[in-house]
N, C-alpha and C. Protein backbone atom coordinates (compact mmCIF):
# COMPACT_ATOMS: atom_id res chain seq x y z
N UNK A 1 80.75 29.24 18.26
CA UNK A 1 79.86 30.36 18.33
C UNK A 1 78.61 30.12 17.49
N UNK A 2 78.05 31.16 17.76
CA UNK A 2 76.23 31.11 16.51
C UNK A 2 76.84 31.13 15.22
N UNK A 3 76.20 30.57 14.43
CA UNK A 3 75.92 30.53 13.05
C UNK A 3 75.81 32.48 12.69
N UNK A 4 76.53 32.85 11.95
CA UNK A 4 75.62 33.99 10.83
C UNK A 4 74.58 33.60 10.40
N UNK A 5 74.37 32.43 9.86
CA UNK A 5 72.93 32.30 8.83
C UNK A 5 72.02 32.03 10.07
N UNK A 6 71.82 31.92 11.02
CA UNK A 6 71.01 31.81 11.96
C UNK A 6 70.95 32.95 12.48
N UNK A 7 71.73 33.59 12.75
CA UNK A 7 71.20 35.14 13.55
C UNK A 7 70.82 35.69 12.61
N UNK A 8 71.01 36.05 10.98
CA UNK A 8 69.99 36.54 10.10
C UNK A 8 69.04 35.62 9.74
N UNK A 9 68.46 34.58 9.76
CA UNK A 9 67.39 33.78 9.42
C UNK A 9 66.62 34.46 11.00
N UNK A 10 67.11 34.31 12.36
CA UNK A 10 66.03 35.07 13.48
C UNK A 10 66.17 36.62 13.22
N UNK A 11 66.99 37.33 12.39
CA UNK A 11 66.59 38.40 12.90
C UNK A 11 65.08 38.80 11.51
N UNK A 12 65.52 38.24 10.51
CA UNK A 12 64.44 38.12 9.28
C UNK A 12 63.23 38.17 10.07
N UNK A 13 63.24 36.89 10.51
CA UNK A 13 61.85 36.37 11.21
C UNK A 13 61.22 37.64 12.20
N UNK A 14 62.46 37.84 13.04
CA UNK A 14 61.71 39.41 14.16
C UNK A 14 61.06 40.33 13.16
N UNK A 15 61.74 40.64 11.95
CA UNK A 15 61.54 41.67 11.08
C UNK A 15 60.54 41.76 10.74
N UNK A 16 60.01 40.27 9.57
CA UNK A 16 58.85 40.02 9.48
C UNK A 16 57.66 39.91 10.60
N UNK A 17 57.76 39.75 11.84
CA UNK A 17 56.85 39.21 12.79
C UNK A 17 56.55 41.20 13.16
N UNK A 18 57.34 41.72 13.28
CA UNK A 18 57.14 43.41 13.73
C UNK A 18 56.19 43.90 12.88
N UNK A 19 56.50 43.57 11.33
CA UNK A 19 55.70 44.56 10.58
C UNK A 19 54.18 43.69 9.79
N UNK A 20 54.08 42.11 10.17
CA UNK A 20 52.99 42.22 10.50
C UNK A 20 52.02 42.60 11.29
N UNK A 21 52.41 42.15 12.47
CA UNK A 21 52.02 43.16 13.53
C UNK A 21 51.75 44.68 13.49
N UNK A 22 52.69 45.12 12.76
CA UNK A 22 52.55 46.72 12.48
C UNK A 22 51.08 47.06 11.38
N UNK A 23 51.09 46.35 10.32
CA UNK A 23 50.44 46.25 9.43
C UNK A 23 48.96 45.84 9.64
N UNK A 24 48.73 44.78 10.39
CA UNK A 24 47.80 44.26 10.84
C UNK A 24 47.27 43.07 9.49
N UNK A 25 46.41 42.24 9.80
CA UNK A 25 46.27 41.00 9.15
C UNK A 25 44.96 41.37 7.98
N UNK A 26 44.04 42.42 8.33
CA UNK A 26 42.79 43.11 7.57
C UNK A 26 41.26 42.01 8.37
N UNK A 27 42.39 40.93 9.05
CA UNK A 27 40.86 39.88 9.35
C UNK A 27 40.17 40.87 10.39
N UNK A 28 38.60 40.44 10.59
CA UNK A 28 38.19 41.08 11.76
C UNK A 28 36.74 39.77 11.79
N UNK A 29 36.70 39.94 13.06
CA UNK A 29 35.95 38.79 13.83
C UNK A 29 34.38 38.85 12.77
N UNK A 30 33.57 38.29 12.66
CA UNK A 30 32.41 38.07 12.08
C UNK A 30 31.79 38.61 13.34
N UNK A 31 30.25 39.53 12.81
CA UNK A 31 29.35 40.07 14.30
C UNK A 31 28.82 39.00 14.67
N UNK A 32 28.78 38.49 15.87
CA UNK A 32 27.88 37.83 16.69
C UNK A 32 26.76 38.31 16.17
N UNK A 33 25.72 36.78 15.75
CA UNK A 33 24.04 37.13 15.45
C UNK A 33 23.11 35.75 16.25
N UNK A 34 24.29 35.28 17.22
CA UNK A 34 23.84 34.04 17.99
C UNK A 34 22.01 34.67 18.39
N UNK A 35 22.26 36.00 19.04
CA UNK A 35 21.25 36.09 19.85
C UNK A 35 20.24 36.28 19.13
N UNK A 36 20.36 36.93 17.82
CA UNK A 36 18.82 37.31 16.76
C UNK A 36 18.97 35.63 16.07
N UNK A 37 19.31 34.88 16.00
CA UNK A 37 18.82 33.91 15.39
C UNK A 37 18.04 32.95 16.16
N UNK A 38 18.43 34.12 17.64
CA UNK A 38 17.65 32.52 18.92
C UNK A 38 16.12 33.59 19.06
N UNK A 39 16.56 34.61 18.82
CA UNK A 39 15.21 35.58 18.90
C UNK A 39 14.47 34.96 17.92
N UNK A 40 14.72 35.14 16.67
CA UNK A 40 13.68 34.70 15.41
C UNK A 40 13.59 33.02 15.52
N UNK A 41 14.10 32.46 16.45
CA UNK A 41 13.48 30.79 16.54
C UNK A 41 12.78 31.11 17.70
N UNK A 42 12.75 31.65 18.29
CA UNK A 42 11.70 31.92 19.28
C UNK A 42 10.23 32.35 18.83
N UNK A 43 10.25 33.31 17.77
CA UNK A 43 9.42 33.68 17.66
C UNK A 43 8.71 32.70 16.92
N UNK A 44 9.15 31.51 15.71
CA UNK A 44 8.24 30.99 15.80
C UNK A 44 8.03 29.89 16.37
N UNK A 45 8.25 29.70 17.65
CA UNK A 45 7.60 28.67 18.20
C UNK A 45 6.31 28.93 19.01
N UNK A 46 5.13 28.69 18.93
CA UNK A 46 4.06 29.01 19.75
C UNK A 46 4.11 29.00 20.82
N UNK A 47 3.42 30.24 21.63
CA UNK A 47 3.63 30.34 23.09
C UNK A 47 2.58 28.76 23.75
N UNK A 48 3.23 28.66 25.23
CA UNK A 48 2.77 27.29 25.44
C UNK A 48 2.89 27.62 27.07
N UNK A 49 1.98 26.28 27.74
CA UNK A 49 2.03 26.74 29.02
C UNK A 49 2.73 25.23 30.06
N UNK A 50 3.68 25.15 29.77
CA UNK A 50 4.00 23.50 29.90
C UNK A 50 4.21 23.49 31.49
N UNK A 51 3.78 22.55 32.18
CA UNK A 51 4.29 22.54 33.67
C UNK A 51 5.95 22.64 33.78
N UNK A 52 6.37 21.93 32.54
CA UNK A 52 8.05 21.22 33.02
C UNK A 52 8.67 21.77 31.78
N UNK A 53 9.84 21.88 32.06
CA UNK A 53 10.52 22.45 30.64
C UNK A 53 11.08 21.40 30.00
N UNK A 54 10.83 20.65 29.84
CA UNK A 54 11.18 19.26 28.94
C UNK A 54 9.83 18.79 28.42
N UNK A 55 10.27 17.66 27.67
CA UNK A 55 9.19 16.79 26.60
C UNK A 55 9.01 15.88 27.68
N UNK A 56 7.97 15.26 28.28
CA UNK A 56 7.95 14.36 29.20
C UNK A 56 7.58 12.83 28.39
N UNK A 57 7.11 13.23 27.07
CA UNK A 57 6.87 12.08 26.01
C UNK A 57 7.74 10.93 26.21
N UNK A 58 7.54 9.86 26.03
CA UNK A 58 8.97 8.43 25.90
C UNK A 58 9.38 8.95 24.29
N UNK A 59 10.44 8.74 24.80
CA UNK A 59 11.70 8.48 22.93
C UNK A 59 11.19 10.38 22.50
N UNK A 60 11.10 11.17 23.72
CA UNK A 60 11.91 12.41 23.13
C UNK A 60 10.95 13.07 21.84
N UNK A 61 9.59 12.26 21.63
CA UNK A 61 8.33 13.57 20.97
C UNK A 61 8.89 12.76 19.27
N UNK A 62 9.71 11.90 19.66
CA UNK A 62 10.59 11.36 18.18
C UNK A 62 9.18 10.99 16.75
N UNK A 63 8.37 10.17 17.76
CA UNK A 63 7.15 9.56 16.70
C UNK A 63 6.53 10.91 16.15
N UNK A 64 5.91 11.86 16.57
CA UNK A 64 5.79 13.16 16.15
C UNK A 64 6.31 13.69 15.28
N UNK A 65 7.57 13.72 15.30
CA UNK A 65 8.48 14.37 13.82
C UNK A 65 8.30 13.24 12.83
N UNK A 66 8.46 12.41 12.86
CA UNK A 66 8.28 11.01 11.93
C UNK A 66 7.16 10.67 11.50
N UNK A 67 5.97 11.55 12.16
CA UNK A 67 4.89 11.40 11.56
C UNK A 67 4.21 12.64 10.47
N UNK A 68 5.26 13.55 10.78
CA UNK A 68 5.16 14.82 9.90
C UNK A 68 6.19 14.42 8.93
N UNK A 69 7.28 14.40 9.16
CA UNK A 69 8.23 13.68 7.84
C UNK A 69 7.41 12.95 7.07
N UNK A 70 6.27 12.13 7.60
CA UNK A 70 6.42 10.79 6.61
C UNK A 70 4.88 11.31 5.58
N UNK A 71 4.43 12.31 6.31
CA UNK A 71 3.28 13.03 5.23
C UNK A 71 2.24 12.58 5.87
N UNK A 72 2.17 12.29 6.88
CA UNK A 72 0.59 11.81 7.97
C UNK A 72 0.04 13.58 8.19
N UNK A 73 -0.94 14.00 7.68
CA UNK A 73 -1.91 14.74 7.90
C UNK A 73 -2.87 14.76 9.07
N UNK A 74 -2.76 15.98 9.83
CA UNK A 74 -4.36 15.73 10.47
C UNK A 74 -5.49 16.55 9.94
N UNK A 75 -6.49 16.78 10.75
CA UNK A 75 -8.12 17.08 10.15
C UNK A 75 -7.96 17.99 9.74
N UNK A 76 -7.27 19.23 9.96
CA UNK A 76 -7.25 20.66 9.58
C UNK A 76 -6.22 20.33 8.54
N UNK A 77 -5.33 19.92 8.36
CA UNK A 77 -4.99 19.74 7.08
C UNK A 77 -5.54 19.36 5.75
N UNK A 78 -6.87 18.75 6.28
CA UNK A 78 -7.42 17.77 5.45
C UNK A 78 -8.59 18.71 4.82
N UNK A 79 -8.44 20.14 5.46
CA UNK A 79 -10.20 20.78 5.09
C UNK A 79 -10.61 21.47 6.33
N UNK A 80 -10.16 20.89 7.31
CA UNK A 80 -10.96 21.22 8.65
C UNK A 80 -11.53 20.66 9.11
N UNK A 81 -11.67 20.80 10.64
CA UNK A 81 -12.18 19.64 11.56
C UNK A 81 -13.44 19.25 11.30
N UNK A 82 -14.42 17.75 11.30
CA UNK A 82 -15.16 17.54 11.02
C UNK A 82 -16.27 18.68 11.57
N UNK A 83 -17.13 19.01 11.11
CA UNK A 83 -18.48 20.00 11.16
C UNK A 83 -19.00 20.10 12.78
N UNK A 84 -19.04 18.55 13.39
CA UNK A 84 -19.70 17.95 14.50
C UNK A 84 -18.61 19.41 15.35
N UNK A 85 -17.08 18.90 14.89
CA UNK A 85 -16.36 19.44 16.23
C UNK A 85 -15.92 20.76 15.57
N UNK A 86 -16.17 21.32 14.86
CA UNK A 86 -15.67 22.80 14.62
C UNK A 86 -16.34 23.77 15.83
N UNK A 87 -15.33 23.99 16.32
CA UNK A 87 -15.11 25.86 17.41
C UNK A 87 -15.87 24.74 19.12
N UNK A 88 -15.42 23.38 19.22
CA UNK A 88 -15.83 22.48 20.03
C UNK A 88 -15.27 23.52 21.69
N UNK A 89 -15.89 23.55 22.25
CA UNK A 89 -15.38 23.62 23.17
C UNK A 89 -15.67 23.58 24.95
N UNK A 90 -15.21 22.79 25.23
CA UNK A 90 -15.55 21.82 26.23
C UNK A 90 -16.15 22.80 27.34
N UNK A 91 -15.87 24.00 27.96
CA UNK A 91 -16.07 25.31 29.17
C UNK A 91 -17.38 25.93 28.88
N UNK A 92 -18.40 25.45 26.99
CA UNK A 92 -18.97 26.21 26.67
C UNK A 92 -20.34 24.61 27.45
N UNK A 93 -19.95 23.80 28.21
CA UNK A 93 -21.19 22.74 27.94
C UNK A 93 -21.52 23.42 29.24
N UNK A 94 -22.99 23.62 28.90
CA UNK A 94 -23.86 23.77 30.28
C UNK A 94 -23.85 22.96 31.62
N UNK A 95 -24.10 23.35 32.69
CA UNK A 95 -23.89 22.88 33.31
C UNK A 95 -24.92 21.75 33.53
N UNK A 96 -26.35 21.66 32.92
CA UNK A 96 -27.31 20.75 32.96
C UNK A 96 -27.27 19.90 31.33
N UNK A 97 -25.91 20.00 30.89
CA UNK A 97 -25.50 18.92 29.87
C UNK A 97 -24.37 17.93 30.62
N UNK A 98 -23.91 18.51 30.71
CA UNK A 98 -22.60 17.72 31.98
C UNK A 98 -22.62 16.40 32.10
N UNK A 99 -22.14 15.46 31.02
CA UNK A 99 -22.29 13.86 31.58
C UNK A 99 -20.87 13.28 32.06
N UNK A 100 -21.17 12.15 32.75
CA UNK A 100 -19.98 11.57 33.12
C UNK A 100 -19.77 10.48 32.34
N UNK A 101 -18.61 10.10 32.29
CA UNK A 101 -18.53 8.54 31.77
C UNK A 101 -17.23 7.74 32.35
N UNK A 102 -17.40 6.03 32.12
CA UNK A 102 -16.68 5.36 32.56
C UNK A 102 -15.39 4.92 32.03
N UNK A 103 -14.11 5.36 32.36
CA UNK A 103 -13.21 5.40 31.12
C UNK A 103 -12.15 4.28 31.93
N UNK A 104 -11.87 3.37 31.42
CA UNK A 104 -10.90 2.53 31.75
C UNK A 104 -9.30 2.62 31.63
N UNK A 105 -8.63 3.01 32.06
CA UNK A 105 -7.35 3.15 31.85
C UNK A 105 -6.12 1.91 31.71
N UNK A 106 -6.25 0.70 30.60
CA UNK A 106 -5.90 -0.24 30.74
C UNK A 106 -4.65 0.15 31.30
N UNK A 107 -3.66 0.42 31.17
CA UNK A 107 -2.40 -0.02 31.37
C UNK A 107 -2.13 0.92 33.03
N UNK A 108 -2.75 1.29 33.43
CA UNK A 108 -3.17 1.98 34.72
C UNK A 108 -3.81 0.66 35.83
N UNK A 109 -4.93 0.19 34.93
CA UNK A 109 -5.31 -0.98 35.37
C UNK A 109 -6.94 -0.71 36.66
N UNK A 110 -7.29 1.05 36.01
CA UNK A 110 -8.22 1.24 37.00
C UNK A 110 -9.15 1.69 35.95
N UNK A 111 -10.21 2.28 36.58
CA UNK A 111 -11.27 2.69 35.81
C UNK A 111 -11.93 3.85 36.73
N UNK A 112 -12.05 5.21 36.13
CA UNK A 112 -12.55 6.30 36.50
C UNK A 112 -13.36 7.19 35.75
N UNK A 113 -14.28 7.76 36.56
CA UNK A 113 -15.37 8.87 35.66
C UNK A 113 -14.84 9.95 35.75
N UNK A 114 -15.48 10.57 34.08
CA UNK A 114 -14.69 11.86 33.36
C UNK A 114 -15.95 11.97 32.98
N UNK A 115 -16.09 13.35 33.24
CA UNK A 115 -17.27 14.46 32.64
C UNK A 115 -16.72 14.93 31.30
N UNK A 116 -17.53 15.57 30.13
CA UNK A 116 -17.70 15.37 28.60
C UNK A 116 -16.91 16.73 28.33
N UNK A 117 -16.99 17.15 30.16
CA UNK A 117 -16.30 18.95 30.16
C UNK A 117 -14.80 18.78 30.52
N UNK A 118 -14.03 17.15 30.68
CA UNK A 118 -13.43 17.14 31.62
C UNK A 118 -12.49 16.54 30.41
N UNK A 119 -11.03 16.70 30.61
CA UNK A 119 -9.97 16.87 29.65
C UNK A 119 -9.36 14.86 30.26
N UNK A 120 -9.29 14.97 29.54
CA UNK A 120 -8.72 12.67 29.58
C UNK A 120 -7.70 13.22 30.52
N UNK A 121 -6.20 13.88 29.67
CA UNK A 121 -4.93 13.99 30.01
C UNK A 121 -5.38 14.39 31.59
N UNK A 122 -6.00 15.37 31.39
CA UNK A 122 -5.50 16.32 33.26
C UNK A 122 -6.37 15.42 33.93
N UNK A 123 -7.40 14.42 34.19
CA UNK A 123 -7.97 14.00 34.76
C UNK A 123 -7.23 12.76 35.34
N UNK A 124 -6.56 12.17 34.26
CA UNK A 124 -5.38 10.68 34.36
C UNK A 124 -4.28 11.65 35.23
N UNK A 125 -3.96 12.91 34.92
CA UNK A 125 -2.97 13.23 35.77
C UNK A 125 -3.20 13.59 37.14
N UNK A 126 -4.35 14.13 37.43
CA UNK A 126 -5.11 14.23 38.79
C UNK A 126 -5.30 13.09 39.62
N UNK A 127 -4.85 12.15 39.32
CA UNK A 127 -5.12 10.73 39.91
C UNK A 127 -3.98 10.51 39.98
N UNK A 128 -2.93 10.96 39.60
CA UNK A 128 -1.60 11.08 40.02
C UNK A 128 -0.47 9.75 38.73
N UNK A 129 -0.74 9.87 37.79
CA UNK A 129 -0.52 8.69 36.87
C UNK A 129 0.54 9.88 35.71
N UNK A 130 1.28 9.14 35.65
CA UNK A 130 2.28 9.30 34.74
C UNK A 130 2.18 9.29 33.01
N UNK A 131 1.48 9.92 32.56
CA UNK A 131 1.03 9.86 31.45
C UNK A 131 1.79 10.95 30.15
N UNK A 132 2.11 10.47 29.05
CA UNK A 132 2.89 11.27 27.90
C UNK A 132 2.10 12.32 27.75
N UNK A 133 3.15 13.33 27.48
CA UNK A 133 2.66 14.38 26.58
C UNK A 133 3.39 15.43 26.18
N UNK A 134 3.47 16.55 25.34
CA UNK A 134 4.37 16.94 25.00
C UNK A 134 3.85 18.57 24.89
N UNK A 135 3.02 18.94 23.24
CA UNK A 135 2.61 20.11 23.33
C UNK A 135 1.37 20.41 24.69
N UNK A 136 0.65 19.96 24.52
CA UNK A 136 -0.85 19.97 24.96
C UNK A 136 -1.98 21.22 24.08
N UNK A 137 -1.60 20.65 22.80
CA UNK A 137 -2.56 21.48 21.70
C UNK A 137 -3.21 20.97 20.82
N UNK A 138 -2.67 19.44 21.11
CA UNK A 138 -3.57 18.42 19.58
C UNK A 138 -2.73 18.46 19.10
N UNK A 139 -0.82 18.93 18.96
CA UNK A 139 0.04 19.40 17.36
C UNK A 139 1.00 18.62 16.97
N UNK A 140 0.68 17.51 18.69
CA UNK A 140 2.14 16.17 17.99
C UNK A 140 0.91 14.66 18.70
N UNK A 141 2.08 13.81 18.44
CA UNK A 141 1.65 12.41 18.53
C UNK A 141 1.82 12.07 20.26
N UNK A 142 2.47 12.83 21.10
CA UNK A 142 3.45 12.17 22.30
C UNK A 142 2.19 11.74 23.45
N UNK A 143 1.02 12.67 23.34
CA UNK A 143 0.15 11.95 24.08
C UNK A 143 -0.94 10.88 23.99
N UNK A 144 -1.03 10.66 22.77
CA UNK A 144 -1.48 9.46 22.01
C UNK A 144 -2.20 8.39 22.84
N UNK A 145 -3.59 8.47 22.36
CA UNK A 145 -3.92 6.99 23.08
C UNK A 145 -4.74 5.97 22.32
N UNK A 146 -5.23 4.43 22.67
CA UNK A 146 -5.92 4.17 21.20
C UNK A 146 -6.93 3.63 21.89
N UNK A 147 -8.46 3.78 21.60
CA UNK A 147 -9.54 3.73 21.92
C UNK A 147 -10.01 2.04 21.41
N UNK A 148 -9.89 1.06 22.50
CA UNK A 148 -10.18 0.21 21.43
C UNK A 148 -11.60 -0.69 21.64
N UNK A 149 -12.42 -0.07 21.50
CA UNK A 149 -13.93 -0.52 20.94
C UNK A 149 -13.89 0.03 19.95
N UNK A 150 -13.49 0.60 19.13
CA UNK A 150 -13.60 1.77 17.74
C UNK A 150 -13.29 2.54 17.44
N UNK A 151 -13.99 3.29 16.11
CA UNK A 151 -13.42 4.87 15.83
C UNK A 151 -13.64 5.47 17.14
N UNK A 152 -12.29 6.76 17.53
CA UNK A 152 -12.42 7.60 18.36
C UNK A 152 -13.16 8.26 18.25
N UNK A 153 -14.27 8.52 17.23
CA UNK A 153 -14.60 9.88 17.19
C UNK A 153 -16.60 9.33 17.76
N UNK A 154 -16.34 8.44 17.65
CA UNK A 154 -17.70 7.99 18.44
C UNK A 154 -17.57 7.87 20.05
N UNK A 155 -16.32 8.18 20.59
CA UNK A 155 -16.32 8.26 21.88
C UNK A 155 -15.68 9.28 22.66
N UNK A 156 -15.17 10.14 21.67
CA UNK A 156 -14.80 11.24 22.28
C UNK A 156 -14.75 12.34 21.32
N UNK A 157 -14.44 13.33 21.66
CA UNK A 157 -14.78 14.98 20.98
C UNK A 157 -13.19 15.76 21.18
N UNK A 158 -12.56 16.07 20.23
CA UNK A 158 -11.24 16.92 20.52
C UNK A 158 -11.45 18.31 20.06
N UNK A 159 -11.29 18.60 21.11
CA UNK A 159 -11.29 20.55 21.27
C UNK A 159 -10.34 20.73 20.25
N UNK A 160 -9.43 20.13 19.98
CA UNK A 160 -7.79 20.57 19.04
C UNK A 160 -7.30 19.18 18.39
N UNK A 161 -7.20 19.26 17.03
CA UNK A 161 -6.65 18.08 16.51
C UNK A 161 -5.56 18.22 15.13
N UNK A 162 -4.44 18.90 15.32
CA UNK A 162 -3.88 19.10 14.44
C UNK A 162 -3.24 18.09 13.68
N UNK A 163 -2.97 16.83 14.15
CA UNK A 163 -2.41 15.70 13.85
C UNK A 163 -2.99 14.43 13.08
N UNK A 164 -4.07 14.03 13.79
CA UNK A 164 -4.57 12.59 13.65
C UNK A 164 -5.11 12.85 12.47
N UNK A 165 -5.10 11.80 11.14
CA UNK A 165 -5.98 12.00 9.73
C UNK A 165 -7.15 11.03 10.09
N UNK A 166 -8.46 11.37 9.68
CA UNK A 166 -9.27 10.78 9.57
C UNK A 166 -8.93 9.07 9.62
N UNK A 167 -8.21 8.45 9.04
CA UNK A 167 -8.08 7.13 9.16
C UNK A 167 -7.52 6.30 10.39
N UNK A 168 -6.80 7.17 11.18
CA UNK A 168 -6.19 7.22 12.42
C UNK A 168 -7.22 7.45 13.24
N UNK A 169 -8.10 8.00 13.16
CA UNK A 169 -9.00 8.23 14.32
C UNK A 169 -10.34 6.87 14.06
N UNK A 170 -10.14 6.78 12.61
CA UNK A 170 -11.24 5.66 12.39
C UNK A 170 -10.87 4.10 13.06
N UNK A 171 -9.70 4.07 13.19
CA UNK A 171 -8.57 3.22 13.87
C UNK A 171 -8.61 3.31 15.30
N UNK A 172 -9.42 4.03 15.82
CA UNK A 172 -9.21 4.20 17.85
C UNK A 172 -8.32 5.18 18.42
N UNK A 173 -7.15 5.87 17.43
CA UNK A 173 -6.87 6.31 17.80
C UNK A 173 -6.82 8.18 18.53
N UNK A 174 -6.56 8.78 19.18
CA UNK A 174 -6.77 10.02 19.52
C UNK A 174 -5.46 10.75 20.53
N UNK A 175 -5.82 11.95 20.65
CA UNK A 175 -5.23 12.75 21.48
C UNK A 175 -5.93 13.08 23.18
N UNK A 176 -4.62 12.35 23.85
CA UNK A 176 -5.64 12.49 25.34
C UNK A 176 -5.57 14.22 25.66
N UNK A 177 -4.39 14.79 25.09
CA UNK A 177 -4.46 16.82 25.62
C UNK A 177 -5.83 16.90 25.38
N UNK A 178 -6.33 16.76 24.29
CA UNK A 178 -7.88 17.80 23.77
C UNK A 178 -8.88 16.51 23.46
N UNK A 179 -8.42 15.52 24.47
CA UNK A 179 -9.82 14.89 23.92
C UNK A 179 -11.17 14.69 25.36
N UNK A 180 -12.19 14.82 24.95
CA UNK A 180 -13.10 15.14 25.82
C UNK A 180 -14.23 13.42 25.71
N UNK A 181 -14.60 13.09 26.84
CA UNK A 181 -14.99 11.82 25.98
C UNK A 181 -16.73 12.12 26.11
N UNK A 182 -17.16 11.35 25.33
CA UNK A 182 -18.66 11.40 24.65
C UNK A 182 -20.03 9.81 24.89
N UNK A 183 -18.80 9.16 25.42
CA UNK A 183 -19.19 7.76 25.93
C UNK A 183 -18.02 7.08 26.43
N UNK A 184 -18.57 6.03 27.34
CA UNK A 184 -17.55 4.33 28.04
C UNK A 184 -16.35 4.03 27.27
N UNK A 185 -15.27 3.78 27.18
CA UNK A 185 -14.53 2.65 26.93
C UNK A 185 -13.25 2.74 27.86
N UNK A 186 -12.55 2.04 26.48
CA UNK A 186 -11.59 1.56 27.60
C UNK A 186 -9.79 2.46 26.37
N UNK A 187 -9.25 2.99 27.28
CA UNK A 187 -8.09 3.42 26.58
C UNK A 187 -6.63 3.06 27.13
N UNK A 188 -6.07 2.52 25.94
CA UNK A 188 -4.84 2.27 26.40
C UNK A 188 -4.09 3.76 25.64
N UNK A 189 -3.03 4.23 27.35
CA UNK A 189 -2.32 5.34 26.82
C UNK A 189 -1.14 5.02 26.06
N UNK A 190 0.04 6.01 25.72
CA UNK A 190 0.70 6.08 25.40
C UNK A 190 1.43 4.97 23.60
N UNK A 191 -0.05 4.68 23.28
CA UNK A 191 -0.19 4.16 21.80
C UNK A 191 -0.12 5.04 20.71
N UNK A 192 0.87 5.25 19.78
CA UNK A 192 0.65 6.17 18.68
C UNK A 192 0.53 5.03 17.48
N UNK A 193 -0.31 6.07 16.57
CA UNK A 193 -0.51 5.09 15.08
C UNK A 193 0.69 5.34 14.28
């Protein structure tokens, strides 16, 4: 037959198992705050008007964070955008200022004219070319290109430059989102400093 010490060792156990149950444990679930913490990361991310809901950048917008980690400044950090390009803005050029110029797209391997009113990025993309980019505000590295006859800033004008420090741009390099060009050369895309 059963054990005694086993039918009181299970009936213990029922005993105990009833009047926790009866009693209750005092735990109670933590409130869900999933949704206000996705609210308040929302809010600060700046509103944006992106064609695609992804980073279309190579390596994921990665050089961008690594260039803010590593303490790379751009112009508005530095004081504010040089004097030339403060409140720049490309919709305000007359229409009897309007120049074109000859911009080479090395790694494209063509060469096309861009007006001084006319944005690098959307113009390379109007031609149907696959080109990085990420915010389209001047605020990361992903559309990056490097100007190489010289400083960028002798060949083009950026409506928005939150990134590039003065020495980076003295270097060729620039932003194709907000850069407007000002003369000829030749740019290779998708170069970050």
């Amino acid at each position: 037959m059963v054990d005694a010490g086993i039918l009181t060792g299970a009936f213990l156990t029922l005993v105990a198992v009833a009047l926790h149950y009866s009693k209750g444990t005092g735990w109670e679930a933590n409130e869900d705050i999933s949704q206000e913490v996705l609210e308040k990361r929302a809010e600060s991310v700046p509103e944006t008007e992106f064609p695609e809901p992804m980073n279309r950048s190579i390596g994921g917008g990665g050089v961008a964070a690594g260039a803010v980690a590593g303490g790379s400044e751009g112009e508005l950090a530095e004081g504010g955008e040089d004097e030339e390009d403060e409140g720049f803005d490309p919709d305000a050029i007359a229409d009897d200022e309007v120049e074109t110029y000859e911009i080479e797209f090395a790694k494209e391997g063509e060469t096309i004219e861009i007006a001084n009113n006319e944005n690098i990025l959307d113009i390379g993309e109007d031609k149907g070319w696959d080109l990085p980019y990420a915010c389209r505000e001047g605020s990361c590295l992903s559309c990056a290109g490097h100007i190489e006859e010289g400083p960028a800033d002798e060949y083009i004008r950026h409506s928005n430059n939150d990134t590039l420090n003065e020495e980076e741009m003295d270097n060729g390099y620039c932003l194709t989102c907000t850069a407007y060009p000002t003369d000829s050369f030749t740019l290779e895309t998708g170069e970050q400093p």
